[in-house]
Structures are given as C-alpha cells and as structure tokens.
Protein backbone atom coordinates (compact mmCIF):
# COMPACT_ATOMS: atom_id res chain seq x y z
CA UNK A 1 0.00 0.00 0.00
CA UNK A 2 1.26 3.31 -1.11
CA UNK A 3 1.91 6.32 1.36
CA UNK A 4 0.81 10.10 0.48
CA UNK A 5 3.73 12.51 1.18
CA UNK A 6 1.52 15.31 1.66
CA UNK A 7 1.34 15.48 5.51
CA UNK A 8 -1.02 17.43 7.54
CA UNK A 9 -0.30 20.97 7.89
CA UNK A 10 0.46 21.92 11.97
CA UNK A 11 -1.71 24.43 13.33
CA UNK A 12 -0.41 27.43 15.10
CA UNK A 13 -0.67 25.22 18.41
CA UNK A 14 1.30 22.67 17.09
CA UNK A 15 4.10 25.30 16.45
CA UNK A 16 3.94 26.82 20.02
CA UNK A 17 4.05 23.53 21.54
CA UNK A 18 6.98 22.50 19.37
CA UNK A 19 9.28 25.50 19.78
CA UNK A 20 8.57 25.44 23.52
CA UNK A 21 9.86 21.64 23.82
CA UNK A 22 13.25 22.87 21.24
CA UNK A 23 13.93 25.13 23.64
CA UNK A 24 17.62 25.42 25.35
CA UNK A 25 18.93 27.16 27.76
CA UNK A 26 22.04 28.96 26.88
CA UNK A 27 25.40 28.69 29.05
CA UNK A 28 26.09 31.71 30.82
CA UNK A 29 28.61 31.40 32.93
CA UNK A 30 31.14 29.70 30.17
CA UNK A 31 33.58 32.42 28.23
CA UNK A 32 35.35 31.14 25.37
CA UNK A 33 39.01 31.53 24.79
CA UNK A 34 42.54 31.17 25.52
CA UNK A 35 43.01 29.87 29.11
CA UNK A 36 46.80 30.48 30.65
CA UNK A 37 47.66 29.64 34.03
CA UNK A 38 49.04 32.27 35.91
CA UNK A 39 50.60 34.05 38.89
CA UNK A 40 49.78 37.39 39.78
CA UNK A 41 53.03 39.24 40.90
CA UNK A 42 50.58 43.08 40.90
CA UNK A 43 46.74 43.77 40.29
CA UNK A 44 47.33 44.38 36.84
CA UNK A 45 50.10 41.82 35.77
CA UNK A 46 50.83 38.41 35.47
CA UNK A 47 53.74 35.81 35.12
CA UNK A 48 53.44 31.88 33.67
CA UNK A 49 54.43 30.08 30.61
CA UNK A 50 52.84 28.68 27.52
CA UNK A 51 53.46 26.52 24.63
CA UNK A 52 54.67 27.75 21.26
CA UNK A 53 51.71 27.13 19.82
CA UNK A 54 49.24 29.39 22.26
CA UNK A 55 51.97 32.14 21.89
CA UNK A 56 51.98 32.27 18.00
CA UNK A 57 48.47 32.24 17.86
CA UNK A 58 47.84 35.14 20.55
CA UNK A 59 50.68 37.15 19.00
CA UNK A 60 50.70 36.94 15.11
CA UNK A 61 53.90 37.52 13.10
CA UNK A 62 55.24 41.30 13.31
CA UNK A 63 56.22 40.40 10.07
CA UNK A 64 52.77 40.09 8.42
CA UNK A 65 51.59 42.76 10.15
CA UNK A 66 54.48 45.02 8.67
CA UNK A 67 53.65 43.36 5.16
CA UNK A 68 50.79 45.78 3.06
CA UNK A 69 49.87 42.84 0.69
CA UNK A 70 49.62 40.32 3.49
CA UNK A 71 47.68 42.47 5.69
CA UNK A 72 45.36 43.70 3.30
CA UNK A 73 44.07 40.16 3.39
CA UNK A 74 44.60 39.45 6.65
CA UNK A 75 41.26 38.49 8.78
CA UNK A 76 40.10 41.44 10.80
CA UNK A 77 41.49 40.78 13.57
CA UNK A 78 44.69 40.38 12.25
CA UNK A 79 44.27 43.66 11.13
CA UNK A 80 43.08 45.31 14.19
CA UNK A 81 46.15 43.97 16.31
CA UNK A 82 48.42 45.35 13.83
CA UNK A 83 47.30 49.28 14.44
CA UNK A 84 47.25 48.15 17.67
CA UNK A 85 50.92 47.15 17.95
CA UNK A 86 51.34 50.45 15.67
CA UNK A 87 50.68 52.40 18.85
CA UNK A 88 53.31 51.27 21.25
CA UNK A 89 55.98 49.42 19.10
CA UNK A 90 58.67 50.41 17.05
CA UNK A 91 58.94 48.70 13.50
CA UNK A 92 61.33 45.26 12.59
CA UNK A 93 61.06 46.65 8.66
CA UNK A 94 64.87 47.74 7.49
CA UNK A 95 66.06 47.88 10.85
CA UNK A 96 68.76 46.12 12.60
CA UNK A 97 66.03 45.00 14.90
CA UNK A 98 64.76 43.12 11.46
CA UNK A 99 67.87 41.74 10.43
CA UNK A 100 68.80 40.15 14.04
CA UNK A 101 65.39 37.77 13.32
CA UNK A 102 66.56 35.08 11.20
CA UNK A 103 69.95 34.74 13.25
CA UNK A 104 67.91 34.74 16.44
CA UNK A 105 65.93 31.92 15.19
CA UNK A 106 68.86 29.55 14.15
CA UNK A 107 70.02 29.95 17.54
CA UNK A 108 66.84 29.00 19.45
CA UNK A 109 66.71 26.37 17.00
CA UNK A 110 70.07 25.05 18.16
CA UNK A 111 69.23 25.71 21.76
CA UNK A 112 65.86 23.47 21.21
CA UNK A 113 67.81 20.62 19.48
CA UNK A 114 70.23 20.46 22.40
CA UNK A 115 73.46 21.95 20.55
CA UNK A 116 74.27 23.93 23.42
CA UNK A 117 73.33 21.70 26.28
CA UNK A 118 71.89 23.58 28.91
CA UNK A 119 73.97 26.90 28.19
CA UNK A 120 71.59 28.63 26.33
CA UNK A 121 68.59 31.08 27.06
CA UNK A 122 65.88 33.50 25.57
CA UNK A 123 64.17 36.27 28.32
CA UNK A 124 60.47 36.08 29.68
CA UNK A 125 58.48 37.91 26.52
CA UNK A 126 56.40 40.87 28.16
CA UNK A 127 52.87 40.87 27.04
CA UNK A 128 50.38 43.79 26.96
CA UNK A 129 46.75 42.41 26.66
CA UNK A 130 44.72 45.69 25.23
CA UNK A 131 41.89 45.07 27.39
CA UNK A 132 40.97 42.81 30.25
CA UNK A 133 40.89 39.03 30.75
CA UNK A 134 37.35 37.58 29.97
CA UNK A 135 37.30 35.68 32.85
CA UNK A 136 39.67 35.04 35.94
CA UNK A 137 39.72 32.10 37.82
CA UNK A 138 39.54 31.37 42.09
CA UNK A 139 42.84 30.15 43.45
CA UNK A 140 44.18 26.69 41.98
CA UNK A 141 46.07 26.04 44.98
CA UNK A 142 44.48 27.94 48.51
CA UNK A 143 46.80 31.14 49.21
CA UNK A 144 48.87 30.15 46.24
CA UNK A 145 47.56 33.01 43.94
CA UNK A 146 48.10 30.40 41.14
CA UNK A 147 44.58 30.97 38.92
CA UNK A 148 43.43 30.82 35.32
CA UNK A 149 42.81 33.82 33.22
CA UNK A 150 40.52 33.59 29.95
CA UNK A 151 41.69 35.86 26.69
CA UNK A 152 39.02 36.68 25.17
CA UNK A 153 39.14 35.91 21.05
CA UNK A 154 40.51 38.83 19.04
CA UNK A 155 41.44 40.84 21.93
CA UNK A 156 44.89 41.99 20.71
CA UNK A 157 47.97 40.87 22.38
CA UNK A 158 51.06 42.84 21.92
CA UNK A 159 55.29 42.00 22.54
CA UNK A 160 55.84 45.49 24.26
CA UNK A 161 59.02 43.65 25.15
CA UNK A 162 60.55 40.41 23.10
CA UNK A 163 59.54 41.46 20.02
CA UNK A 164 62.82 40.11 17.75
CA UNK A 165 62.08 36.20 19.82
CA UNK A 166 58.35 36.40 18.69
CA UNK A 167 59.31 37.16 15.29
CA UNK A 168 62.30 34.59 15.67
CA UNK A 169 59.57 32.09 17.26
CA UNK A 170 57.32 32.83 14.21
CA UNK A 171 60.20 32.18 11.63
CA UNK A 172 60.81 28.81 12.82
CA UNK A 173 57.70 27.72 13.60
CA UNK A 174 57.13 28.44 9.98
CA UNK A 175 59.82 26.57 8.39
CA UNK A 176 61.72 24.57 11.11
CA UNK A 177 63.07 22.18 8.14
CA UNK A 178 64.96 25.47 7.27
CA UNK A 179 66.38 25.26 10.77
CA UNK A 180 66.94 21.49 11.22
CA UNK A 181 64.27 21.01 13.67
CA UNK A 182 60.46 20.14 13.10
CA UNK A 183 57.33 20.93 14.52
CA UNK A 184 57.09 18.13 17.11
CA UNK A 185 59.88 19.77 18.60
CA UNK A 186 58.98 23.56 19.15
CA UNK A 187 55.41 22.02 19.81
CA UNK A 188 56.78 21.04 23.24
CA UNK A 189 58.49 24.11 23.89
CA UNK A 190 57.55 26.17 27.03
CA UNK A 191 58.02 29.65 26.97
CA UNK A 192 57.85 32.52 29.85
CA UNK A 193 56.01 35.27 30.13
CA UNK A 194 54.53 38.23 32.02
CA UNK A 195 51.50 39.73 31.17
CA UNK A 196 49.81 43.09 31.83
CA UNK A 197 46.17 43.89 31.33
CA UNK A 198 43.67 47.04 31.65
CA UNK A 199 46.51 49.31 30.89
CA UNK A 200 46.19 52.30 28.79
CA UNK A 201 47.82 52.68 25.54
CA UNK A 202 50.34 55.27 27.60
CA UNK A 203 51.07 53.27 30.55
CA UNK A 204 51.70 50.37 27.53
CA UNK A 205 54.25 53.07 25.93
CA UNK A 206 55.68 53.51 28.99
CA UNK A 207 56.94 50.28 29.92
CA UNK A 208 58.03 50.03 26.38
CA UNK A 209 60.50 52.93 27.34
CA UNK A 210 61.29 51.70 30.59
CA UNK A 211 62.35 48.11 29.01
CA UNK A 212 64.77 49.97 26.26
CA UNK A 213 65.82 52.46 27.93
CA UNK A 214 65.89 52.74 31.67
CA UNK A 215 67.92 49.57 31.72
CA UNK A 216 71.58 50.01 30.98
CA UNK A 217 72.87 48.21 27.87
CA UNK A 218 76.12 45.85 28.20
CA UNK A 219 78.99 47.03 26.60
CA UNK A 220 79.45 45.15 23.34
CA UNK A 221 82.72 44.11 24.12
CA UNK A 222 81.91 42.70 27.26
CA UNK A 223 79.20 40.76 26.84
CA UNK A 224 81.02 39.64 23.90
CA UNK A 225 83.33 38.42 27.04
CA UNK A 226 80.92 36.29 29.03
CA UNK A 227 80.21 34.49 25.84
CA UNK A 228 81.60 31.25 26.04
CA UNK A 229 80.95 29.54 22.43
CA UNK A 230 83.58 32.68 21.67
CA UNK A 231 86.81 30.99 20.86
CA UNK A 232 88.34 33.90 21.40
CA UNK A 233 86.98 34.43 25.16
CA UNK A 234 87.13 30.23 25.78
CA UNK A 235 91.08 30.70 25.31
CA UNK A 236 91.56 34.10 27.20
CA UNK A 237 90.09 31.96 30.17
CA UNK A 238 92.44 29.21 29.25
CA UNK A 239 95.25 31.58 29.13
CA UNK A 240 94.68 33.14 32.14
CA UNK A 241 94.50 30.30 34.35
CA UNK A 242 97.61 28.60 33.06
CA UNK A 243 99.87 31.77 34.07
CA UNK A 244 100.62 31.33 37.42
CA UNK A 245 102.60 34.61 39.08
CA UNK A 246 103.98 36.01 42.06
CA UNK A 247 101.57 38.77 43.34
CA UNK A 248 102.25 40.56 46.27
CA UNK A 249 104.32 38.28 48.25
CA UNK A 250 102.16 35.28 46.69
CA UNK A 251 102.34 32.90 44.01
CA UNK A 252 98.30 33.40 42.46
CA UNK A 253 96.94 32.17 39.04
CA UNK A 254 96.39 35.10 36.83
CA UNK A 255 93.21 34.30 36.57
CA UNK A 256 92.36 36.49 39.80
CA UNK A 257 94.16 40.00 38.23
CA UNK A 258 91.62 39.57 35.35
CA UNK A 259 88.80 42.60 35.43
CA UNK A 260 85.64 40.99 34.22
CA UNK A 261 82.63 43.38 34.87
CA UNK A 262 84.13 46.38 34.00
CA UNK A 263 85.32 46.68 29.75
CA UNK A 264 88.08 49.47 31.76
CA UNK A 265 90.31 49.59 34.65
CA UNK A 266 90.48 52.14 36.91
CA UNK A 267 93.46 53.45 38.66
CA UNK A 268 92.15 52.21 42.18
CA UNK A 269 91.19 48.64 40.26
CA UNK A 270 93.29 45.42 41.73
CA UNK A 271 92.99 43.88 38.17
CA UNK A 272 95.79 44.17 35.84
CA UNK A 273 93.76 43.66 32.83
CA UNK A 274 90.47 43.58 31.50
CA UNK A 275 88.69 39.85 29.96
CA UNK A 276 88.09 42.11 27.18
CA UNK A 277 91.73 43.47 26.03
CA UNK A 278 93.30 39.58 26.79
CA UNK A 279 90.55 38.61 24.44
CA UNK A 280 91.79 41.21 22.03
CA UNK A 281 95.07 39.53 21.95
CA UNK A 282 93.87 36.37 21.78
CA UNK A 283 92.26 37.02 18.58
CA UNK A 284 94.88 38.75 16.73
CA UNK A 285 97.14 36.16 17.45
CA UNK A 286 94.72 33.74 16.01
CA UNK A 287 93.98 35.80 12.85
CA UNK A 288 96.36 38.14 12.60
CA UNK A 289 96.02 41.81 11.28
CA UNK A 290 92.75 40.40 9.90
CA UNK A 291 91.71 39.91 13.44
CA UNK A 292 91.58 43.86 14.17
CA UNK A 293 88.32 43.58 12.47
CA UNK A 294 86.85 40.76 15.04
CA UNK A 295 88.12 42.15 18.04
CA UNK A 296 84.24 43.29 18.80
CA UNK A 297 82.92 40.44 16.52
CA UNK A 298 81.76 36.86 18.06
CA UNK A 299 84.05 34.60 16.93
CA UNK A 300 83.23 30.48 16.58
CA UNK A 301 84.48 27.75 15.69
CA UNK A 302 83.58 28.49 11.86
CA UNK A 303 85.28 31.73 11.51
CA UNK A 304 88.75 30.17 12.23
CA UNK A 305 91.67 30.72 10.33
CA UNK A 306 91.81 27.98 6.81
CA UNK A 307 93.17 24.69 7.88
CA UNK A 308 92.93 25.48 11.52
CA UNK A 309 91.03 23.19 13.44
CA UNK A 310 90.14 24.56 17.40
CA UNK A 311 92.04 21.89 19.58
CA UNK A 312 95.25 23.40 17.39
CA UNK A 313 94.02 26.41 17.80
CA UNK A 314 93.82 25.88 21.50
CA UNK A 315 97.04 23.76 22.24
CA UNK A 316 99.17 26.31 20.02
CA UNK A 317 97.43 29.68 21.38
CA UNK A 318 97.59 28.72 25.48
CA UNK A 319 101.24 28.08 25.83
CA UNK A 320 102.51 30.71 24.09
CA UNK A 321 100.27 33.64 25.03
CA UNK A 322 100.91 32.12 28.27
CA UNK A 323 104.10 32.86 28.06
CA UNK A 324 103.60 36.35 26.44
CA UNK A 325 101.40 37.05 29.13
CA UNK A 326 104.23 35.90 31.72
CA UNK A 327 107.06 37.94 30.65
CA UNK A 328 104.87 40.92 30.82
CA UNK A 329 103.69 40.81 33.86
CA UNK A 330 105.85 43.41 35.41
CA UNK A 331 104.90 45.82 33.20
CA UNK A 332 100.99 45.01 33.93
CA UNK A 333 102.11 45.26 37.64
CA UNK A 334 103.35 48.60 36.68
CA UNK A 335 100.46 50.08 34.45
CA UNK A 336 102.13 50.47 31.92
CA UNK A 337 101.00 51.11 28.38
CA UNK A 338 101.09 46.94 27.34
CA UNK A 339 97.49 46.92 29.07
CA UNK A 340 95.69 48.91 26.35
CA UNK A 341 93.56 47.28 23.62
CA UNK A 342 95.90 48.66 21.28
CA UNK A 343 99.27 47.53 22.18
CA UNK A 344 97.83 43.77 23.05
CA UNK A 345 96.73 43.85 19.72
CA UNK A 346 99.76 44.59 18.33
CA UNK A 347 101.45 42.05 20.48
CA UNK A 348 98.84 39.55 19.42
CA UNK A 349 99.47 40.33 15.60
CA UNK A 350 103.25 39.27 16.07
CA UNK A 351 102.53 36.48 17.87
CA UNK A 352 100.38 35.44 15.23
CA UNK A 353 103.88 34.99 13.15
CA UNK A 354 104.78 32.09 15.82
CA UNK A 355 101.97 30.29 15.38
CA UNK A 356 102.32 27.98 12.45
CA UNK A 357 99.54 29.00 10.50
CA UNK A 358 100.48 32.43 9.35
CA UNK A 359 99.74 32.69 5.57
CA UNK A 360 101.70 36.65 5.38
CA UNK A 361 104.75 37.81 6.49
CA UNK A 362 108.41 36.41 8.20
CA UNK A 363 107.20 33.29 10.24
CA UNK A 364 108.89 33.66 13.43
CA UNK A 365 109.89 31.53 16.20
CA UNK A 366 108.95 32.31 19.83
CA UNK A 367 112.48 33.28 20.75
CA UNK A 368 112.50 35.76 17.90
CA UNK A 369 109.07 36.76 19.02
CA UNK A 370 110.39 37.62 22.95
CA UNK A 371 113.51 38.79 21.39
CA UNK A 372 111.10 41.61 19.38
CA UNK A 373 109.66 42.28 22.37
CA UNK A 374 112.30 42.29 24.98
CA UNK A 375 113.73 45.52 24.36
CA UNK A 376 110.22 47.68 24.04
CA UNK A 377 110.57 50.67 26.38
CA UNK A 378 106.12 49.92 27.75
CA UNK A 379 106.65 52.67 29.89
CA UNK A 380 103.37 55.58 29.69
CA UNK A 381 105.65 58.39 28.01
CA UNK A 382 104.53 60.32 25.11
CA UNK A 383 108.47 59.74 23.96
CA UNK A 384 108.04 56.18 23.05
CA UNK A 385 103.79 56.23 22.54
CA UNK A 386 102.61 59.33 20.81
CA UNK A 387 101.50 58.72 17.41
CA UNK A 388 102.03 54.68 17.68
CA UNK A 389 99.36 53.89 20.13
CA UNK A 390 98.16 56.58 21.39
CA UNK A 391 97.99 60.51 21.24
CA UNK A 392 99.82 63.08 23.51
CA UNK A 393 97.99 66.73 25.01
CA UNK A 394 100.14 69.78 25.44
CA UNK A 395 101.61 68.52 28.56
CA UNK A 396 102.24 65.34 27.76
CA UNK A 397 99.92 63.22 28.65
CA UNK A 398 98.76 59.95 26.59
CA UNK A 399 95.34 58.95 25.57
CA UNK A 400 94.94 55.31 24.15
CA UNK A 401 91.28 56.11 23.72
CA UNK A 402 91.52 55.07 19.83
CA UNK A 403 91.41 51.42 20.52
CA UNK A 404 92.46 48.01 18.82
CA UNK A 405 91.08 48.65 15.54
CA UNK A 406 92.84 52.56 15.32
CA UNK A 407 96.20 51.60 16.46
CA UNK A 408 96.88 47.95 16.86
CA UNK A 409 98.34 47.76 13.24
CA UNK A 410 101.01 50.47 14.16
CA UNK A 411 101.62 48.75 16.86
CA UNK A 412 102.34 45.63 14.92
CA UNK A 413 104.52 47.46 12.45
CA UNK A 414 106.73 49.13 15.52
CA UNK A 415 107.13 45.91 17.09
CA UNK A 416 108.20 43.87 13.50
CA UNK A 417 110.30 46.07 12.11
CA UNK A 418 113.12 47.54 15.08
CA UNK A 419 114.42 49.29 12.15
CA UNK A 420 111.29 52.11 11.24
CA UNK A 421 110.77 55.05 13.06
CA UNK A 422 107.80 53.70 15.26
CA UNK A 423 110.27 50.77 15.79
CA UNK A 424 113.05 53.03 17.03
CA UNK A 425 110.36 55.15 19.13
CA UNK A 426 108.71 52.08 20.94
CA UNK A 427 112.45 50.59 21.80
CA UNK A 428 113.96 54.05 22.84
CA UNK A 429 116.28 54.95 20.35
C-alpha cells in the first residue's frame, strides 16, 4: 500500500508547543578563549608560561603585520592587532632590529635541538593584553595566587618587550626544516612570560621605554666576554689560568688580576687587565692583522683561520700567550702602556707569526718573538707612545682612547720592524 507525502499541515498550536519543547537554555557562565595559568606578581600583571603554539596564535607575526599585501588580506582581527601594535611598538622593517630575526631563530633552534646543552637562554616575553581578561579564575592552589585567566578571542595581544624572539619564534615555527628542527619539537616548547592587562595605551608606551631604555645596555665588548661559544673568550680563560705569578708576596693564578665586569680599569682597580683586552690579543694572534676587524665580533668555531682546526688552535694559542702574558707581567704590575687594547693587539698580531699557520709575512719563532719584544721601552711616556698607540695633550699626557682597531696595526709594524721610526720610538732609540 502506497503512502501520500503530503502530511497534515500543523496548526499554530502545534508550532507553540513544538518551539517550547526545542527550547535550550544557553550557558552563561562559560567564556570562550585562551586559558593560561598564571601568577599574579601586581593587580594588573601576570607571570606563567605557555606553549609555542598558544603564543603564536595570541601574538601573530610582526612580520605580516608590517607586510601591506599580506595584511590587506589578513582576517580582521589580524588587522586590528596590527594598528594596535602600531601604537606602542617600534617597526622590525629595514632595521637592525629586522635583520637580528633570522639569526635569532637559528640559535633558538640550536638551543631546542640540544646543541648547546643547557647553556643557552631566551628572556620572559612581556605581554600587553589591550583590554581585560574575559574571565579570571579562584585560586588553583588555597593562598597560592596560582589561577586561570581567559583571553578573550581577538582581543589583541602585543610583545611590548621580546619582540625580535616572537618574530624569531614565528620564523621557525614556519619553516623549522629550514632550521633542522620540526614541529614536534617547538610544539613542546615552554616559553615565559609576564603579562599586563587594563593598561592604557600610555602606561603600555611607557613600559616600552622603561624596558629599552631605563635599563643600561652591556657594553658590546663585554658581553662579547661572558660568551663562552667565543673561541676567542674560551682561550683568554684558558690563558689566564695557566699563568701562574707572584703577586704581592704570593704565588696566584692570573686568573684572579683579570677585570671581568668592567670593559676598563680604573686606577684604584686590583685587576691588571680587563677579559676584554686579553681577548683582544687572543684574537689577533689567532687571525692576525685580519683579526683587528673581530676584536668586537663573536668569533666560533667556523670563523677560524683555513686549515685550523680549534684543539690546534687551542694547544698552540695557550702556551705561548701564556708565556707572552708571563714575561709581561711586570709591566701590567706597573700600568704600563702593554694593558691597552691597542698595544695587546699589536702584540697579538706578532705572535700570530709564531703560530704555524700564518699565511703573510716572516714566520717567526717564539724566541725571535720575545727577542722583538724584549727591548720595548712599555713605559706611559709620550716619547716612546705618541703617534704609535696613542695621542699626547700639550703637557704630555697619553690617551689610548683610539682602541684596537685605530692603532693595533702600528703597533704591529713598531714591534716587526726595530728598524722604522715607530720601531726606534717604541724601543727608545
């Protein structure tokens, strides 16, 4: 037996009754978003960390956002974040900010592949949430403070502070192949954080200021000093804890007269010489006059002289600038002018004769070496250091302000060649 299809019409009852039974009640207590677990350290700011994959979604690519073509196809919110940003960040775009990105992100890809072991690091990002959480959490833990805060959906997000390792983070998480890691890796990376929230756009500036600013920088050079993937700093340390000297009635490794913290010494210091200047030689012995150009340049393993691996770097570099370092030692003791950047790099650059790998120049042996130095008046007099290493006022007195890179090749050329006039003036005669 055949069906009709035409069904009975409902009457208006049969609607009333029906919508009333489809009827749900709506959730209003649930807000939808990215949850973070957090600690407050003030009312308005938070620390914690996240995975790489919460961060790169709250905080989209600088990059894009600094892109016209990209952006003008970007989802709104995408858009809206970038004016955003606009207002209290400064752009990556043809800046050296820009160009630190891609080297930033090779070495957070070695740090995340284990290359460095544990000695490696990026800084907390600081986060500026334009707005306030949508929802915040009781305690996790009683009197902890640990809670939950919600982030609401398109709520922008900004990197007042952190900005290159977001782009960096971005870069890599876009192409780790590139990088010679993959996404299962950086997916169980943990970053840190602090958060503010409910600031203004001013009070947003501000710490933006205070960040790049207030703090101050480290000196190039030494920072460049703590770094110990260096080669250049690895064999200062070396160097400095083979010498072993007698110090005020004592017999102390060198190691203790080194200055450290400071990139000068002062008259008052009880350092003979700063990490920085006994890098200075180190590198110019290991390059040579080409090294005055990477005295404030990181230096690894792949920038080494052709044909020069780093354990002969190392076992030909420590025992003779060890021994450099020995002979002069009175003349450290004394002040004398062999401290300065300049003159240790013009020490280094003859040394760099004795090495074995010199590709320029008289090879020498390290008797001829001490035998070039032996008879150098080091002395602070204008007589033997104005216009080599340093420049004289009208009473006299020397400056060696000009540095490695000014004078350490005159230097070199005094202490080669006995016979110039900087040779005679450096010797005395």
């Amino acid at each position: 037996m055949l069906v009709s299809a035409r069904r009975r019409r409902p009457t208006r009852r049969h609607h009333q009754e029906g919508d009333s039974a489809m009827q749900l009640t709506m959730p209003t207590a649930v807000i939808e978003g990215t949850r973070l677990t957090v600690m407050p350290f003030r009312p308005d700011a938070v620390i914690g960390t996240m995975g790489l994959p919460t961060l790169l979604q709250l905080v989209p690519s600088p990059r894009t956002e600094e892109d016209p073509r990209a952006l003008k196809y970007a989802p709104g919110a995408v858009r809206r974040h970038a004016e955003v940003r606009g207002l209290v960040q400064r752009m990556l775009k043809a800046t050296q900010k820009g160009r630190n990105v891609t080297s930033y992100a090779s070495y957070i890809a070695s740090g995340v592949n284990g290359d460095h072991g544990p000695a490696w690091s990026t800084p907390p990002i600081t986060l500026w949430l334009d707005g306030q959480p949508g929802e915040v959490s009781e305690e996790l833990v009683p009197g902890s403070g640990i809670r939950t805060i919600t982030v609401v959906p398109g709520t922008p997000v900004v990197a007042i502070d952190g900005e290159t390792q977001v782009t960096a983070w971005h870069e890599l998480y876009d192409d780790p192949g590139r990088f010679g890691t993959t996404h299962q890796e950086l997916a169980a990376v943990r970053l840190p954080f602090e958060l503010y929230f409910g600031l203004t756009v001013d009070a947003a500036r501000q710490i933006f200021y205070d960040r790049n600013v207030e703090g101050v920088p480290v000196a190039k050079n030494l920072a460049m000093s703590m770094d110990q993937r260096d080669i250049g700093t690895r064999i200062a340390h070396l160097v400095a804890k083979r010498v072993k000297v007698e110090h005020e009635g004592r017999v102390v490794s060198f190691d203790t007269l080194v200055q450290r913290r400071k990139r000068q010494l002062t008259k008052s210091d009880p350092a003979l010489i700063t990490l920085s200047a006994l890098r200075v030689l180190v590198i110019t012995a290991l390059h040579g006059r080409t090294g005055l150009a990477l005295t404030s340049a990181t230096v690894h393993e792949d920038k080494l002289p052709a044909g020069v691996e780093p354990e002969r770097a190392t076992q030909r570099l420590v025992p003779l600038l060890s021994e450099v370092i020995r002979r002069l030692y009175p003349h450290l003791v004394a002040r004398s002018a062999v401290s300065a950047p300049a003159v240790l790099a013009g020490i280094g650059i003859a040394a760099h004769q004795a090495t074995g790998w010199a590709s320029a120049g008289r090879p020498l042996t390290e008797e001829e070496l001490f035998a070039l130095l032996e008879p150098v008046r080091w002395e602070r007099k204008a007589a033997y250091w104005d216009g080599v290493a340093a420049t004289a006022n009208a009473v006299g007195v020397l400056n060696f302000g000009g540095g490695a890179k000014d004078s350490g090749g005159r230097v070199a050329d005094a202490l080669l060649h006995p016979d110039t006039e900087y040779g005679r003036r450096i010797r005395g005669l």
